[in-house]
N, C-alpha and C. Protein backbone atom coordinates (compact mmCIF):
# COMPACT_ATOMS: atom_id res chain seq x y z
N UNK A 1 -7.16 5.01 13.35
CA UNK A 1 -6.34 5.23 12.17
C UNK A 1 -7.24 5.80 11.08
N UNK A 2 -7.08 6.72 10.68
CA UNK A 2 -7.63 7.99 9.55
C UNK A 2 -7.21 7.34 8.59
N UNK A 3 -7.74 8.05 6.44
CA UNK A 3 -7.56 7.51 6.14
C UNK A 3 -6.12 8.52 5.50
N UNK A 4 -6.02 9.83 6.18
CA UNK A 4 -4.99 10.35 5.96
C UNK A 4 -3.61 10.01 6.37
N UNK A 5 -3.67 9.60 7.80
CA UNK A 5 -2.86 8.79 8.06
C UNK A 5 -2.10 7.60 7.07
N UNK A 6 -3.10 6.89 7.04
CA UNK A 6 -2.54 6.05 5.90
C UNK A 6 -2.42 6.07 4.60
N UNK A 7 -2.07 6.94 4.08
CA UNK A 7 -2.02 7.63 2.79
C UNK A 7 -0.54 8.34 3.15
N UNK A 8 -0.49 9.11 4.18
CA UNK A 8 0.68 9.46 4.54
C UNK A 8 1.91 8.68 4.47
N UNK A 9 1.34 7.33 5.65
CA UNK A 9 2.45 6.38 6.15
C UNK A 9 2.60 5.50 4.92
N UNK A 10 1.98 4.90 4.18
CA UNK A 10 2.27 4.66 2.56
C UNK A 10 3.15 5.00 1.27
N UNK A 11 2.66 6.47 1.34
CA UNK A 11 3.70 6.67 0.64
C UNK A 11 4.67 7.25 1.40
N UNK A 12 5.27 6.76 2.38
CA UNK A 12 6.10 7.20 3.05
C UNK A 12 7.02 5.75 2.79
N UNK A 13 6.40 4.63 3.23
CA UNK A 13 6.91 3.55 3.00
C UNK A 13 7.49 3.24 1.74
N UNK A 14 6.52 3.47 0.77
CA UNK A 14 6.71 3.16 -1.04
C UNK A 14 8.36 4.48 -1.32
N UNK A 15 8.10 5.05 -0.84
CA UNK A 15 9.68 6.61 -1.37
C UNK A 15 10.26 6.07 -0.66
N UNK A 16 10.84 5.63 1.06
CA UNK A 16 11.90 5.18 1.70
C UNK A 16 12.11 3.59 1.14
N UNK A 17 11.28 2.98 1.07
CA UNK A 17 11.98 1.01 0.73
C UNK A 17 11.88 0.50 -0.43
N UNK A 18 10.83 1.58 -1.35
CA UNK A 18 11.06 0.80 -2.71
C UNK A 18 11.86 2.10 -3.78
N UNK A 19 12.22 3.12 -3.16
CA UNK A 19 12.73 4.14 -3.68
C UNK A 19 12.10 4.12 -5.33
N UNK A 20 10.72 4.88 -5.35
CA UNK A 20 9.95 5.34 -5.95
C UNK A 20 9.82 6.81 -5.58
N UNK A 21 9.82 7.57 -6.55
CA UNK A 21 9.95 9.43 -6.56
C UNK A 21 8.26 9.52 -6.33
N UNK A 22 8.23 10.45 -4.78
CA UNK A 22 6.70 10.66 -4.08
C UNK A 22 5.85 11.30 -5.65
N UNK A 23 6.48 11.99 -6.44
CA UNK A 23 5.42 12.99 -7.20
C UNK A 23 4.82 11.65 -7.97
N UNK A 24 5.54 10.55 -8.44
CA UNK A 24 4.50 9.63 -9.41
C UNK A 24 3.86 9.30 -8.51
N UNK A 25 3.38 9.35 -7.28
CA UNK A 25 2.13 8.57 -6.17
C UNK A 25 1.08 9.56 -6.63
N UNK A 26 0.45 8.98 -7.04
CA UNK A 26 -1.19 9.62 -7.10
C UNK A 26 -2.55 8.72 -6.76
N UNK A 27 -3.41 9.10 -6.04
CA UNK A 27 -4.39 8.46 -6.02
C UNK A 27 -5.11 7.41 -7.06
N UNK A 28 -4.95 7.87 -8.44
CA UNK A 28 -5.28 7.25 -9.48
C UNK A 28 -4.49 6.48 -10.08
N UNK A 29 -3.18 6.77 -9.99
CA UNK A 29 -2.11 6.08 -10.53
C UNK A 29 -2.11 4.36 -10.13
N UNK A 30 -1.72 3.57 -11.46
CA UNK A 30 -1.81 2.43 -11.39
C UNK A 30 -0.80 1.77 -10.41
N UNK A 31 -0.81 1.18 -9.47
CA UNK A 31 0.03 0.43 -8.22
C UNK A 31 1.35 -0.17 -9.13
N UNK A 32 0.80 -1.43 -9.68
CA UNK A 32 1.57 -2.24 -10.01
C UNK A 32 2.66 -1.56 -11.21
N UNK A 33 1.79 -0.73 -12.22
CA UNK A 33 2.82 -0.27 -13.30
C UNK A 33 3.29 1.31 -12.78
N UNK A 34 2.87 1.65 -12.00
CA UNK A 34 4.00 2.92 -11.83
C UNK A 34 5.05 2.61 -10.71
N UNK A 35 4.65 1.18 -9.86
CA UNK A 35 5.84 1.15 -8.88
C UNK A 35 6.54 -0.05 -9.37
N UNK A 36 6.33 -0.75 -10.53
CA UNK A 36 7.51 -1.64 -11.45
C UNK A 36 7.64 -3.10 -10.71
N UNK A 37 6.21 -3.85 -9.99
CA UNK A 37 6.34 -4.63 -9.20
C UNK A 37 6.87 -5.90 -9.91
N UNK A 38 7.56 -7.00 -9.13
CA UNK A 38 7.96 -7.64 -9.20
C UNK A 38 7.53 -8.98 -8.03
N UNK A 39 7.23 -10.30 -8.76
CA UNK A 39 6.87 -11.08 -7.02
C UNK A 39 7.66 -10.64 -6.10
N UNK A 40 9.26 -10.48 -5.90
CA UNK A 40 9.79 -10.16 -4.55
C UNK A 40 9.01 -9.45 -4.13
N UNK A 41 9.06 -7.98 -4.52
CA UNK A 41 8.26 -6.95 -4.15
C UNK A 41 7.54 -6.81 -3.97
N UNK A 42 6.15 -7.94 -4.21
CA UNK A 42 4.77 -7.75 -3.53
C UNK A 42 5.27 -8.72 -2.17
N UNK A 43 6.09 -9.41 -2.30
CA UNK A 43 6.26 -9.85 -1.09
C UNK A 43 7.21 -9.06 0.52
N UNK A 44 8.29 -8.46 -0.19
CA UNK A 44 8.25 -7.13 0.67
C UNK A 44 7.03 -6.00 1.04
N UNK A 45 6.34 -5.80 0.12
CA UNK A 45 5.68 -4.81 0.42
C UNK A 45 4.19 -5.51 1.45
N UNK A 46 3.89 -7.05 1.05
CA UNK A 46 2.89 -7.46 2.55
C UNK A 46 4.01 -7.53 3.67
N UNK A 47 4.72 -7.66 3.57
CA UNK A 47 5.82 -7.80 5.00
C UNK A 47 5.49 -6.26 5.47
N UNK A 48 6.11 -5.54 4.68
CA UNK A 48 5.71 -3.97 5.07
C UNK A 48 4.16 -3.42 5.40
N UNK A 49 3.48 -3.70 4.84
CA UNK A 49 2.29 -3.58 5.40
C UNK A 49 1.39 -4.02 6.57
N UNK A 50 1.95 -5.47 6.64
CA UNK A 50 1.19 -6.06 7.66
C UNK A 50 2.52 -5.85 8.92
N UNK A 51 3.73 -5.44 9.10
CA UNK A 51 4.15 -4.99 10.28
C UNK A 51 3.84 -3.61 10.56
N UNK A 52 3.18 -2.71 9.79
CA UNK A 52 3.27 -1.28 10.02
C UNK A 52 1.99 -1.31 10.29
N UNK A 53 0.66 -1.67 9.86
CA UNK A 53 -0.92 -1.58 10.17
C UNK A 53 -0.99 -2.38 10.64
N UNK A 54 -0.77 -3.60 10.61
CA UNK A 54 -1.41 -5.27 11.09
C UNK A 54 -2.52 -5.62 10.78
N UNK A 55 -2.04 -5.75 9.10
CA UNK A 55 -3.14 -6.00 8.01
C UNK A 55 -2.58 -7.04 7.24
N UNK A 56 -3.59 -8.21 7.63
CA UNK A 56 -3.37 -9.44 7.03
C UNK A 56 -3.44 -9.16 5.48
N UNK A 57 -2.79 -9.48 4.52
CA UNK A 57 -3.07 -9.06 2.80
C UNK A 57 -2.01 -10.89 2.50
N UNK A 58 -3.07 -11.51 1.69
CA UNK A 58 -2.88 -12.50 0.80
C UNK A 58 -3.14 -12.15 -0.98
N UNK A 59 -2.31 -13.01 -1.60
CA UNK A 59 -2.29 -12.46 -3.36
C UNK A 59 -3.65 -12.54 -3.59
N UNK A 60 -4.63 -13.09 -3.15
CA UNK A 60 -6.04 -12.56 -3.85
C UNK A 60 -6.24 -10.96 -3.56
N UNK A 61 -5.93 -10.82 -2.31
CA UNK A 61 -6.41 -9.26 -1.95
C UNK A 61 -6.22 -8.29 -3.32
N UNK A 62 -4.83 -9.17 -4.08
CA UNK A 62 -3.72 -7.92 -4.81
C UNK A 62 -4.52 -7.90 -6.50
N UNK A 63 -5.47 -8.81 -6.22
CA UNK A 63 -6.91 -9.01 -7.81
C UNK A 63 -7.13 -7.76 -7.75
N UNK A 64 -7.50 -7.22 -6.58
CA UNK A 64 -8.82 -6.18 -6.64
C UNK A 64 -8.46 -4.73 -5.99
N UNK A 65 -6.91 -4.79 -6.32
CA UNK A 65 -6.09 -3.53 -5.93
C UNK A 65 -5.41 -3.32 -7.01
N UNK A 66 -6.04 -2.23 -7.79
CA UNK A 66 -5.66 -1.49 -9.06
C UNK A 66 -4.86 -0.01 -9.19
N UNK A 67 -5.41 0.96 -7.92
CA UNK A 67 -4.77 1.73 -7.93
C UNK A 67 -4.22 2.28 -6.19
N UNK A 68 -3.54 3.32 -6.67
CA UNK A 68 -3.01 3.45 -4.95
C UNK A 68 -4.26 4.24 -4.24
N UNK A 69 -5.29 4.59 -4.61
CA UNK A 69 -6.01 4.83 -4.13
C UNK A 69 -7.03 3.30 -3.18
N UNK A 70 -7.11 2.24 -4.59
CA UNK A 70 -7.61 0.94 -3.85
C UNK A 70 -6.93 0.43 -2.65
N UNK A 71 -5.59 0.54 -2.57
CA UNK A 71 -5.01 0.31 -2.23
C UNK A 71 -4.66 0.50 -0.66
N UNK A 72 -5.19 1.99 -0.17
CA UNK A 72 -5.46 2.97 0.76
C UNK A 72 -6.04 2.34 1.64
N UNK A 73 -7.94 2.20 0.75
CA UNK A 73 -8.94 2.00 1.26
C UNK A 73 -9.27 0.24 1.35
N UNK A 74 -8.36 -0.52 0.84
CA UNK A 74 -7.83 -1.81 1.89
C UNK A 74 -7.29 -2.04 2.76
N UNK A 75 -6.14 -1.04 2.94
CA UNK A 75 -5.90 -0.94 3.90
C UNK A 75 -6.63 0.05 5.18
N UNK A 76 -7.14 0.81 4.83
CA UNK A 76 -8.24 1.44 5.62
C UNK A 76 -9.77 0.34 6.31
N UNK A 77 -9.80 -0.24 5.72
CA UNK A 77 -10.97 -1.38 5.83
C UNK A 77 -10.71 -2.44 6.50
N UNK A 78 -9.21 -2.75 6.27
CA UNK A 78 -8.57 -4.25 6.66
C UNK A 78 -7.96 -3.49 7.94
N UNK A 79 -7.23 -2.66 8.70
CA UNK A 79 -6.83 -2.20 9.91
C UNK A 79 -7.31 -2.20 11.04
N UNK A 80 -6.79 -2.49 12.33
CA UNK A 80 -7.60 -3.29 13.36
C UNK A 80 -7.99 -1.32 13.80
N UNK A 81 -8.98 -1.35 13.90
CA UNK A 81 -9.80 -0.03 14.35
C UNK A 81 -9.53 0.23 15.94
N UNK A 82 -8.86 1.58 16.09
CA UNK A 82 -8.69 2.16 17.67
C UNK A 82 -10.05 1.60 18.28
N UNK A 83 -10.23 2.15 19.64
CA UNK A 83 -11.39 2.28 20.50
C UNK A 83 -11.19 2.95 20.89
């Protein structure tokens, strides 16, 4: 798993289930205040994450995920790696 891949399948996820418009996704852009989170919604969105990568993510992870770029490269780091 690339890290284009998951950048792809991301905001693919974030425009189809949280119906967020793809052009505000930017690498830099702040996670939490441009996608309007809410507890449900961080709790949909580890449901969504950890069935689509099979990436364990607990609310500490969500301290040190600021932008959708951090965001990427946790999930890039945390993903069980091909062979």
């Amino acid at each position: 798993m690339n890290k284009e891949y998951i950048i792809n399948k991301v905001n693919e996820i974030l425009v189809e289930e949280f119906e967020i418009e793809q052009e505000i996704i930017s690498p830099d852009a702040l996670l939490h205040e441009t996608m309007e989170l809410d507890s449900l919604d961080y709790v949909d969105l580890v449901v969504l994450i950890e069935s689509n990568f099979g990436v364990k993510v607990n609310g500490e992870d969500f301290k040190e995920i600021k932008t959708f770029e951090n965001f990427y490269d946790f999930i890039l780091q945390k993903a069980p790696q091909e062979s």
